[in-house]
C-alpha atoms as a PDB file:
ATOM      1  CA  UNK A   1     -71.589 139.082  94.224  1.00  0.00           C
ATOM      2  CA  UNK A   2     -72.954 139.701  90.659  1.00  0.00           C
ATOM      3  CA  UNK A   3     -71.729 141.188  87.496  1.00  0.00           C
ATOM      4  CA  UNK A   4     -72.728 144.497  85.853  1.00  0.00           C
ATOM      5  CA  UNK A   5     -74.860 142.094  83.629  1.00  0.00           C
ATOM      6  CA  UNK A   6     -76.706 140.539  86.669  1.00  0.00           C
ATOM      7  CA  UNK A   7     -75.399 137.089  86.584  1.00  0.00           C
ATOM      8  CA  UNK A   8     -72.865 135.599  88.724  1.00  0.00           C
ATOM      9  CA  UNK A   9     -68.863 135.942  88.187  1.00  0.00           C
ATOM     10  CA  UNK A  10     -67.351 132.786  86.439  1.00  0.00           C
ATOM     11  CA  UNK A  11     -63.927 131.708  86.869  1.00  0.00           C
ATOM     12  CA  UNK A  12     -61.752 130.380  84.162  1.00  0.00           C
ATOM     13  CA  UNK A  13     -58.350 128.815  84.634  1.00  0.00           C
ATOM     14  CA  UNK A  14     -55.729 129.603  81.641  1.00  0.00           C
ATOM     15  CA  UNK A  15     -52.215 127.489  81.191  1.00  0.00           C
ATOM     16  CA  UNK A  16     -50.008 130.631  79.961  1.00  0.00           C
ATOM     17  CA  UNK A  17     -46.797 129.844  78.450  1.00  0.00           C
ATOM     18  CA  UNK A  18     -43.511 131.765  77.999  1.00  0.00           C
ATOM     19  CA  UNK A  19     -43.636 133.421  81.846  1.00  0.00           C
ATOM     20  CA  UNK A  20     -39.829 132.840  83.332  1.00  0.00           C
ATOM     21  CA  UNK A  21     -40.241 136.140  85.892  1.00  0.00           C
ATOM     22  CA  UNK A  22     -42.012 138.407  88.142  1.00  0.00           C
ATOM     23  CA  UNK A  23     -41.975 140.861  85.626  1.00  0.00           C
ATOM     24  CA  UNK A  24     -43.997 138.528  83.108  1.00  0.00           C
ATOM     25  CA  UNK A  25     -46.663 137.660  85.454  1.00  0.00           C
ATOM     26  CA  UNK A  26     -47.292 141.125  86.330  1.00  0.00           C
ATOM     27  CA  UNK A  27     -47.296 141.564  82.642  1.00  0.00           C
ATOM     28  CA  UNK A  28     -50.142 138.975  81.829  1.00  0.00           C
ATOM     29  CA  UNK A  29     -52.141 140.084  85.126  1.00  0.00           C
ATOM     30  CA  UNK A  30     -52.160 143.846  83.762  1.00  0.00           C
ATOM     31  CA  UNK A  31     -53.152 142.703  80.521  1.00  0.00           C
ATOM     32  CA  UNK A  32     -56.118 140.576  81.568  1.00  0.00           C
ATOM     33  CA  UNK A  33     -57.424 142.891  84.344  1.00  0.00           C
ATOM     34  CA  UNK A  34     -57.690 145.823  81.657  1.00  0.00           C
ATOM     35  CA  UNK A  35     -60.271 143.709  79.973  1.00  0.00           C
ATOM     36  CA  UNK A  36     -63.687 144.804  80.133  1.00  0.00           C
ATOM     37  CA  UNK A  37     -66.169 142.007  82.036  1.00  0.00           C
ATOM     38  CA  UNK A  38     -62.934 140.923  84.069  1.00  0.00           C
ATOM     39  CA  UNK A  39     -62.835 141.424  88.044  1.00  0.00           C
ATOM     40  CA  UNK A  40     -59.687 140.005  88.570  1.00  0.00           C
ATOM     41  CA  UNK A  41     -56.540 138.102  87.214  1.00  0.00           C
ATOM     42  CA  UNK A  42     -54.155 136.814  89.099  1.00  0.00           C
ATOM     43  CA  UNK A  43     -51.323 134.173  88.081  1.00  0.00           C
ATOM     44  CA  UNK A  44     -49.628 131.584  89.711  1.00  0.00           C
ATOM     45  CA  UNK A  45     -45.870 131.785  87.870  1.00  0.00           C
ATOM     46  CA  UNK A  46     -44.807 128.110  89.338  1.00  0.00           C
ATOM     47  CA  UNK A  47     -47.806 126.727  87.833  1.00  0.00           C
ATOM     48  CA  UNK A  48     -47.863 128.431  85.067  1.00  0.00           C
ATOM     49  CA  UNK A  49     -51.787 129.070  85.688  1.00  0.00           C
ATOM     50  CA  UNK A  50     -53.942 132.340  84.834  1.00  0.00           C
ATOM     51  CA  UNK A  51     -56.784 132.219  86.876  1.00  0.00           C
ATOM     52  CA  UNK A  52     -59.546 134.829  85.966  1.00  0.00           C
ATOM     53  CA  UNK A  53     -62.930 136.072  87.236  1.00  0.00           C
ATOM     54  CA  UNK A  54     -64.864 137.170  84.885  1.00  0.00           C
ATOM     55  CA  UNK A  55     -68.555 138.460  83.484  1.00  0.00           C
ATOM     56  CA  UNK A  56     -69.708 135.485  81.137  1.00  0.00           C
ATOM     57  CA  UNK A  57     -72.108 137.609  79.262  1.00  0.00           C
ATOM     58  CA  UNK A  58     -68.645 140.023  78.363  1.00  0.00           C
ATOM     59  CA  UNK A  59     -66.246 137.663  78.283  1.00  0.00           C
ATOM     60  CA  UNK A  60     -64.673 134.299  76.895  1.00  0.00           C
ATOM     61  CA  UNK A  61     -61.843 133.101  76.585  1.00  0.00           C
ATOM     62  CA  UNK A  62     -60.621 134.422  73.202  1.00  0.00           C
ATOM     63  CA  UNK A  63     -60.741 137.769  74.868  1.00  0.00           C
ATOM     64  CA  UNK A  64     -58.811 136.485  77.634  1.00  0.00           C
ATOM     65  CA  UNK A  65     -56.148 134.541  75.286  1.00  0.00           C
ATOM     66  CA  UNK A  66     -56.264 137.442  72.909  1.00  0.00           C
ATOM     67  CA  UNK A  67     -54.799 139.559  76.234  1.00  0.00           C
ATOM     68  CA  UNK A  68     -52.366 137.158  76.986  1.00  0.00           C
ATOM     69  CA  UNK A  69     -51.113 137.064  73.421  1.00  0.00           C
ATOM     70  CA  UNK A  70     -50.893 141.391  73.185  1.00  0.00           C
ATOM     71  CA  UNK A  71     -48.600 140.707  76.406  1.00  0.00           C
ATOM     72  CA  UNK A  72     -46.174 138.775  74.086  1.00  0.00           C
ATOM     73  CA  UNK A  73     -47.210 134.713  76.045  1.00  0.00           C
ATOM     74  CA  UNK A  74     -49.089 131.931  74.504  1.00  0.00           C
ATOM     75  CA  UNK A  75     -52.142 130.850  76.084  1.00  0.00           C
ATOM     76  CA  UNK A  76     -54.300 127.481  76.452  1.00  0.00           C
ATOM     77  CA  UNK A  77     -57.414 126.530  78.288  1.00  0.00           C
ATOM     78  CA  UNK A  78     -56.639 124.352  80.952  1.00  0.00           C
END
């Protein structure tokens, strides 16, 4: 599969702190997917892991962290 841009889809894992619940990793998955460049979000609440697909030539992870920080969590590169 390839990105709007052309290139291929990256995938980035995230360490996201501050998620207790459901409700916050539904939170932190809305908030990433409605980035622009980003196919999909999806987290892993035991973990603690954010693990995103995303366009490299749209996105990086400042825009992904800068999401996850809007949603009210921290966020770290793993």
């Amino acid at each position: 599969m390839t990105c709007k841009s052309g290139g291929d889809w990256k995938t980035l894992a995230v360490v996201v702190s501050g998620m207790t619940c459901n409700h916050c990793k539904k939170a932190v998955e809305d908030a990433v997917s409605g980035v622009d460049g980003i196919s999909s979000a999806s987290v892993d609440l035991n973990k603690g892991l954010l693990k995103v697909v995303y366009d490299p030539e749209q996105v990086d992870f400042t825009k992904v962290q800068d999401a996850v920080v809007r949603a009210g969590y921290g966020a770290s590169q793993n």
